[in-house]
Every structure is written in structure tokens, then in C-alpha cells.
C-alpha atoms as a PDB file:
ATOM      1  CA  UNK A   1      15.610   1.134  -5.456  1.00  0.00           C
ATOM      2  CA  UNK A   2      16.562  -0.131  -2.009  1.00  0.00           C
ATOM      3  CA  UNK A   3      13.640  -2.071  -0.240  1.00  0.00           C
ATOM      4  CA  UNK A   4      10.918  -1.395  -2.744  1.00  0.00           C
ATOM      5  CA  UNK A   5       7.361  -2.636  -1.291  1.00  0.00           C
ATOM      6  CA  UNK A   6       6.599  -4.663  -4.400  1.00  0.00           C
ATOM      7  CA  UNK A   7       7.403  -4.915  -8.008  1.00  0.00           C
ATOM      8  CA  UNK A   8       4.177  -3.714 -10.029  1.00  0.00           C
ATOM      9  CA  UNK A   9       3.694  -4.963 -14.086  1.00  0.00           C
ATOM     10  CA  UNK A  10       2.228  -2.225 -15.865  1.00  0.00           C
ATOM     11  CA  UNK A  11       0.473  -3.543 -18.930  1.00  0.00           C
ATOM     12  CA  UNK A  12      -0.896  -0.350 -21.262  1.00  0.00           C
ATOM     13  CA  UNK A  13      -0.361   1.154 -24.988  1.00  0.00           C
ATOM     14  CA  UNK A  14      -0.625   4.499 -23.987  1.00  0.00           C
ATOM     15  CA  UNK A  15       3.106   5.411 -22.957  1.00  0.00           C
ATOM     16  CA  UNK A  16       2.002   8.986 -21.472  1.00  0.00           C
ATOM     17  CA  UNK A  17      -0.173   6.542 -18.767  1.00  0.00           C
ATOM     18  CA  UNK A  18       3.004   4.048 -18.256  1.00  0.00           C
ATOM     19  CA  UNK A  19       4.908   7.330 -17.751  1.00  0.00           C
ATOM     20  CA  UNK A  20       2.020   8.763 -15.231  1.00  0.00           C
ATOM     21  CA  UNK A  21       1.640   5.187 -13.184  1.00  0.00           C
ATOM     22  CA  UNK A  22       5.130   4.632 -12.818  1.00  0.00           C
ATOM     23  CA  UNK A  23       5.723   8.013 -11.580  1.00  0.00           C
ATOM     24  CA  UNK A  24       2.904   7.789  -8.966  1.00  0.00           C
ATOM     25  CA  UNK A  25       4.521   3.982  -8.409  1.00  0.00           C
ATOM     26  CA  UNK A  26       7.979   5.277  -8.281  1.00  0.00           C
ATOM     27  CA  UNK A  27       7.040   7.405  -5.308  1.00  0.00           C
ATOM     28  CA  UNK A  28       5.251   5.260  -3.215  1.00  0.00           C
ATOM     29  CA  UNK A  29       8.456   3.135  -3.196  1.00  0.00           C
ATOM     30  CA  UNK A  30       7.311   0.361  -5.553  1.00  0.00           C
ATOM     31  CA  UNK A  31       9.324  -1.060  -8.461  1.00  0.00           C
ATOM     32  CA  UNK A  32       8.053  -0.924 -11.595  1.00  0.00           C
ATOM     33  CA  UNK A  33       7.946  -2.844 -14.732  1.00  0.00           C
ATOM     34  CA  UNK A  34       6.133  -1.397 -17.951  1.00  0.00           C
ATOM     35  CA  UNK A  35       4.678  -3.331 -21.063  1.00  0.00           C
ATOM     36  CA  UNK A  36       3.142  -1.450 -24.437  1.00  0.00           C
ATOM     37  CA  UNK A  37       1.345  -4.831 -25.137  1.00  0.00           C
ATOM     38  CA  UNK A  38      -0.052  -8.254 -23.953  1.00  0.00           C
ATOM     39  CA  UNK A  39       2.893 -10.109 -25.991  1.00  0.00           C
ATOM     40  CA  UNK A  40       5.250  -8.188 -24.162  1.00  0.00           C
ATOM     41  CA  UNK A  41       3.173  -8.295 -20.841  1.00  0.00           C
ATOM     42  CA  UNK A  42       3.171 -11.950 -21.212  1.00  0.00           C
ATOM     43  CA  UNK A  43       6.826 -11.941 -21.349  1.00  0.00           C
ATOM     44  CA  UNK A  44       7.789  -9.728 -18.647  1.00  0.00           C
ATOM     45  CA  UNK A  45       4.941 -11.249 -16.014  1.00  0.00           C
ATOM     46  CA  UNK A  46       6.917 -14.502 -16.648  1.00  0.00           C
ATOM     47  CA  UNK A  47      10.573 -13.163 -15.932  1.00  0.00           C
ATOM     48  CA  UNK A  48       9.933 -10.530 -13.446  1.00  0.00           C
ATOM     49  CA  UNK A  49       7.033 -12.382 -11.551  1.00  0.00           C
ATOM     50  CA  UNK A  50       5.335  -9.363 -10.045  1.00  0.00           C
ATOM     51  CA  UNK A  51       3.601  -8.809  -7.232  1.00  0.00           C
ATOM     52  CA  UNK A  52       0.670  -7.311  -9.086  1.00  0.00           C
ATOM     53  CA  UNK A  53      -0.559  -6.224 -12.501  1.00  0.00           C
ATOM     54  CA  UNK A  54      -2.109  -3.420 -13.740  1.00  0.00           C
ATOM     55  CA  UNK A  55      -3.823  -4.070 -17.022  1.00  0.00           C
ATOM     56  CA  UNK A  56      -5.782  -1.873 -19.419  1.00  0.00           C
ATOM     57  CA  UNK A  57      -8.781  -3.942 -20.871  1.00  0.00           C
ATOM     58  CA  UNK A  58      -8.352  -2.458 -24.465  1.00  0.00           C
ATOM     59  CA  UNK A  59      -5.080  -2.658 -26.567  1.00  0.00           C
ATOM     60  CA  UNK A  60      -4.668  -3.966 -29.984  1.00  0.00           C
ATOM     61  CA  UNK A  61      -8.494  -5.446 -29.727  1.00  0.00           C
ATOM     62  CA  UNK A  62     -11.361  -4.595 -27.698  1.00  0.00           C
ATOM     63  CA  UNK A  63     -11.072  -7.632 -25.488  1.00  0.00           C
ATOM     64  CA  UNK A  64      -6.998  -7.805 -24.726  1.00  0.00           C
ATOM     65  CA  UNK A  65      -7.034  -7.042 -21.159  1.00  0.00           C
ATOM     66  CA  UNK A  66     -10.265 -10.163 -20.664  1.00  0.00           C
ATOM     67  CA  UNK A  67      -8.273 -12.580 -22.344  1.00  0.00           C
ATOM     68  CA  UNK A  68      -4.643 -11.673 -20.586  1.00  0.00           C
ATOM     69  CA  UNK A  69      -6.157 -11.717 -17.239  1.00  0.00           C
ATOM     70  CA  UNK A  70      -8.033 -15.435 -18.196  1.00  0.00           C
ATOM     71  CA  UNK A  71      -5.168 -16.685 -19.696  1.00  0.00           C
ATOM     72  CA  UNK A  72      -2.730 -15.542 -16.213  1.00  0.00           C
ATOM     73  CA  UNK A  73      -5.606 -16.865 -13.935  1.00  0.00           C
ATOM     74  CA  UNK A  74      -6.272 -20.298 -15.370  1.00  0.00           C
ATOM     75  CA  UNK A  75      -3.624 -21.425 -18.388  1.00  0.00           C
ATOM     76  CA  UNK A  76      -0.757 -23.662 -17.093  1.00  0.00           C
ATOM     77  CA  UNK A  77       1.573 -21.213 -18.991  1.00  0.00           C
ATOM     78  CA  UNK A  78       0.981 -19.253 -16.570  1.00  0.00           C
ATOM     79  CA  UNK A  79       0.700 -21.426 -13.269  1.00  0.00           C
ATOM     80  CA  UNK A  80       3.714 -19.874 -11.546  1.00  0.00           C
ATOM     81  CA  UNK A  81       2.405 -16.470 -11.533  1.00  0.00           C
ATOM     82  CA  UNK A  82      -1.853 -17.268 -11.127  1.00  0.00           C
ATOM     83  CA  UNK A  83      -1.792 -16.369  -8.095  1.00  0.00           C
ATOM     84  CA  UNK A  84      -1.207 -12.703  -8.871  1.00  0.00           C
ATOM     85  CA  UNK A  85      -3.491  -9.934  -8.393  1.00  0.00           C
ATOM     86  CA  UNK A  86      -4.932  -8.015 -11.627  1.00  0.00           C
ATOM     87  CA  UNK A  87      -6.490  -4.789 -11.230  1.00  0.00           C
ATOM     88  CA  UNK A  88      -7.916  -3.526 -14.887  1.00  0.00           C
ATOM     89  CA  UNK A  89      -7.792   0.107 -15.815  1.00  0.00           C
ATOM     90  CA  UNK A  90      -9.658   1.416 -18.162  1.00  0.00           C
ATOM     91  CA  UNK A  91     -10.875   4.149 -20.031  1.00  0.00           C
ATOM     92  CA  UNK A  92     -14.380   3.310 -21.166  1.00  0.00           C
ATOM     93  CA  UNK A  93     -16.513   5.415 -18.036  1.00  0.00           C
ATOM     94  CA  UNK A  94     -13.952   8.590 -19.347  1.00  0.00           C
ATOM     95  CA  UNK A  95     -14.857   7.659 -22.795  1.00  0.00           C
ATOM     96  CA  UNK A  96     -18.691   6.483 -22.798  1.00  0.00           C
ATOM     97  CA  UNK A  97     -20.038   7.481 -19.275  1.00  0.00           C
ATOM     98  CA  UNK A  98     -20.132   4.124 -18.201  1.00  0.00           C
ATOM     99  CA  UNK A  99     -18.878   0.787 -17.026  1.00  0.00           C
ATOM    100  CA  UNK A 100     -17.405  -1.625 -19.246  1.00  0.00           C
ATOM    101  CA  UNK A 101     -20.162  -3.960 -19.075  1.00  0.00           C
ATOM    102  CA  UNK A 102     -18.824  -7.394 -20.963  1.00  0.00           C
ATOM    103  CA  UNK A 103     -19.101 -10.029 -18.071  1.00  0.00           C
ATOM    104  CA  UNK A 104     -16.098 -11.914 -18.418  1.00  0.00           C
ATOM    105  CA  UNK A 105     -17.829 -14.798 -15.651  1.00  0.00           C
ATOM    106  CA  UNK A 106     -20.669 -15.163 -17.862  1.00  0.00           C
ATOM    107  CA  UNK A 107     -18.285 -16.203 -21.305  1.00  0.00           C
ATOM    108  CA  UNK A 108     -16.441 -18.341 -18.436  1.00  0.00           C
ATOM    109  CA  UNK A 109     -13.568 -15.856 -18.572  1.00  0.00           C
ATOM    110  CA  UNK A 110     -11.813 -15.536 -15.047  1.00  0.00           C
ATOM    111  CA  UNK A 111     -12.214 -11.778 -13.918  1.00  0.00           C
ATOM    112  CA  UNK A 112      -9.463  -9.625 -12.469  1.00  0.00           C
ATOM    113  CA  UNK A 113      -9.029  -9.036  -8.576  1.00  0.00           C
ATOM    114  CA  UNK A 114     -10.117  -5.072  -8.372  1.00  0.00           C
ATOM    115  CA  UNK A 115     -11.226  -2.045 -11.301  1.00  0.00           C
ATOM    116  CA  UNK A 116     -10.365   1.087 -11.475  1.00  0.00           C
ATOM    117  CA  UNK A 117     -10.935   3.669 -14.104  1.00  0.00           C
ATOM    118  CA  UNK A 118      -8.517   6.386 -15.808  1.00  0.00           C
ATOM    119  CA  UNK A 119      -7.557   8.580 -15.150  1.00  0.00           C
ATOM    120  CA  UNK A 120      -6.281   7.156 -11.684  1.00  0.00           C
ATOM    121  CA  UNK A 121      -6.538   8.858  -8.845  1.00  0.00           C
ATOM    122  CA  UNK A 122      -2.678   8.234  -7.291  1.00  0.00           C
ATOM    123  CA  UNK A 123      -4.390   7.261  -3.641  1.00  0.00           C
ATOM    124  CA  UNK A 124      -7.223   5.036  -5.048  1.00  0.00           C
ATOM    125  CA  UNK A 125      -4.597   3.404  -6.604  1.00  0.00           C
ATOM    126  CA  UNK A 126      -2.100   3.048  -4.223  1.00  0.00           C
ATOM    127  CA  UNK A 127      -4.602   1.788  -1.829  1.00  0.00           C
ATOM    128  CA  UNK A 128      -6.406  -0.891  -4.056  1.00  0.00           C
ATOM    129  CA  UNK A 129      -2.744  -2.360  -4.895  1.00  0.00           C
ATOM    130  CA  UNK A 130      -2.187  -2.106  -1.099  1.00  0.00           C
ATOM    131  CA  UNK A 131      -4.990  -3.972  -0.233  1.00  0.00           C
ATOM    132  CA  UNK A 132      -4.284  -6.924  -2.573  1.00  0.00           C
ATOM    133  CA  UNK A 133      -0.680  -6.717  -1.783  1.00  0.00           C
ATOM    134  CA  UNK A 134      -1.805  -7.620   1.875  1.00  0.00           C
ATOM    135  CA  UNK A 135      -4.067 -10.548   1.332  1.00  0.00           C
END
């Protein structure tokens, strides 16, 4: 892609959303990087070093997406890429009707930058990651 306006990581299991994001991505000239789990994710945010993540809060365990996002904010593993926005995504308001309410700030976990919930709508999203993409 010639001139792309970012490189996104796109952390999720569910390959049909991957395939849906990086679509919407695609066309709104970003570059795009997918991951089917935080291991991977991990990985790939310290090669490619994005310009942004979007992470789904629930993988493998209920609490995958809290503890990526903590561990990219404030481990030293991570200290060339901290800087990094993280939206989550998530589908728990599809799901339940509601909010995820876990308060990562209260366990002392650090929180993402921005929250969106599936299914995306493609110019939420693209204007959230513009937003942080601009700060």
C-alpha cells in the first residue's frame, strides 16, 4: 500500500471480525496487521510497532484484553511501544445489554485510550482511531 495513514494491530479471536476490520481498515488507506491472540499480539506489537491497537477485552480468558493493554502501558517489555493508543472492542453490550463494567483503575490496571463496542460501526471507528492518531 503506497502512503498508508498508519499501520493498525488488530488483536481478536474471531477471524470473521479481523476479516471485517481490516476490510473497513484496508479502505480507509490504513495498513493492517492482524493477531488471533495476546501471545501473538504481543509479538507482532513488538516487530511492527503500530500506530494503534485494536484489542478485544475477551480471548482465551475473560480478562485478556485488561491485562494486554496493562502490560503495553506500564511493563518495560513493552517501553518502546507504551506510548501507543488502545481502543478495546468488545462484545459484552451485544451480548448482555451492557457495559463491561470491571474497572481496570480500581485493580490498578492501566485502561485503554478509547471503547467501542461490536459490531463497529466503520465511521465510529475510523474516527476514534483518527482522533488518537492526531494527538
Amino acid at each position: 500500500m503506497e502512503n498508508p495513514k498508519g499501520k493498525i494491530l488488530v488483536i481478536d479471536d474471531d477471524p470473521d471480525f479481523l476479516e471485517a476490520v481490516s476490510a473497513i481498515l484496508h479502505s480507509a488507506l490504513y495498513e493492517v496487521i492482524t493477531a488471533r491472540n495476546p501471545e501473538e499480539g504481543k509479538k507482532k506489537l513488538l516487530e511492527e510497532k503500530p500506530d494503534l491497537v485494536l484489542l478485544d477485552i475477551m480471548m482465551d480468558s475473560l480478562f485478556d484484553g485488561f491485562s494486554l493493554c496493562h502490560a503495553i502501558k506500564t511493563s518495560k517489555e513493552f517501553k518502546t511501544v507504551k506510548d501507543t493508543p488502545v481502543i478495546f472492542v468488545s462484545a459484552v453490550k451485544e451480548m448482555t445489554g451492557s457495559r463491561f463494567q470491571f474497572k481496570g483503575e480500581e485493580q490498578g490496571l492501566a485502561g485503554p485510550d478509547d471503547y467501542l463496542d461490536k459490531p463497529v460501526k466503520p465511521d465510529e471507528l475510523i474516527s476514534r482511531i483518527e482522533r488518537l492518531l492526531k494527538k
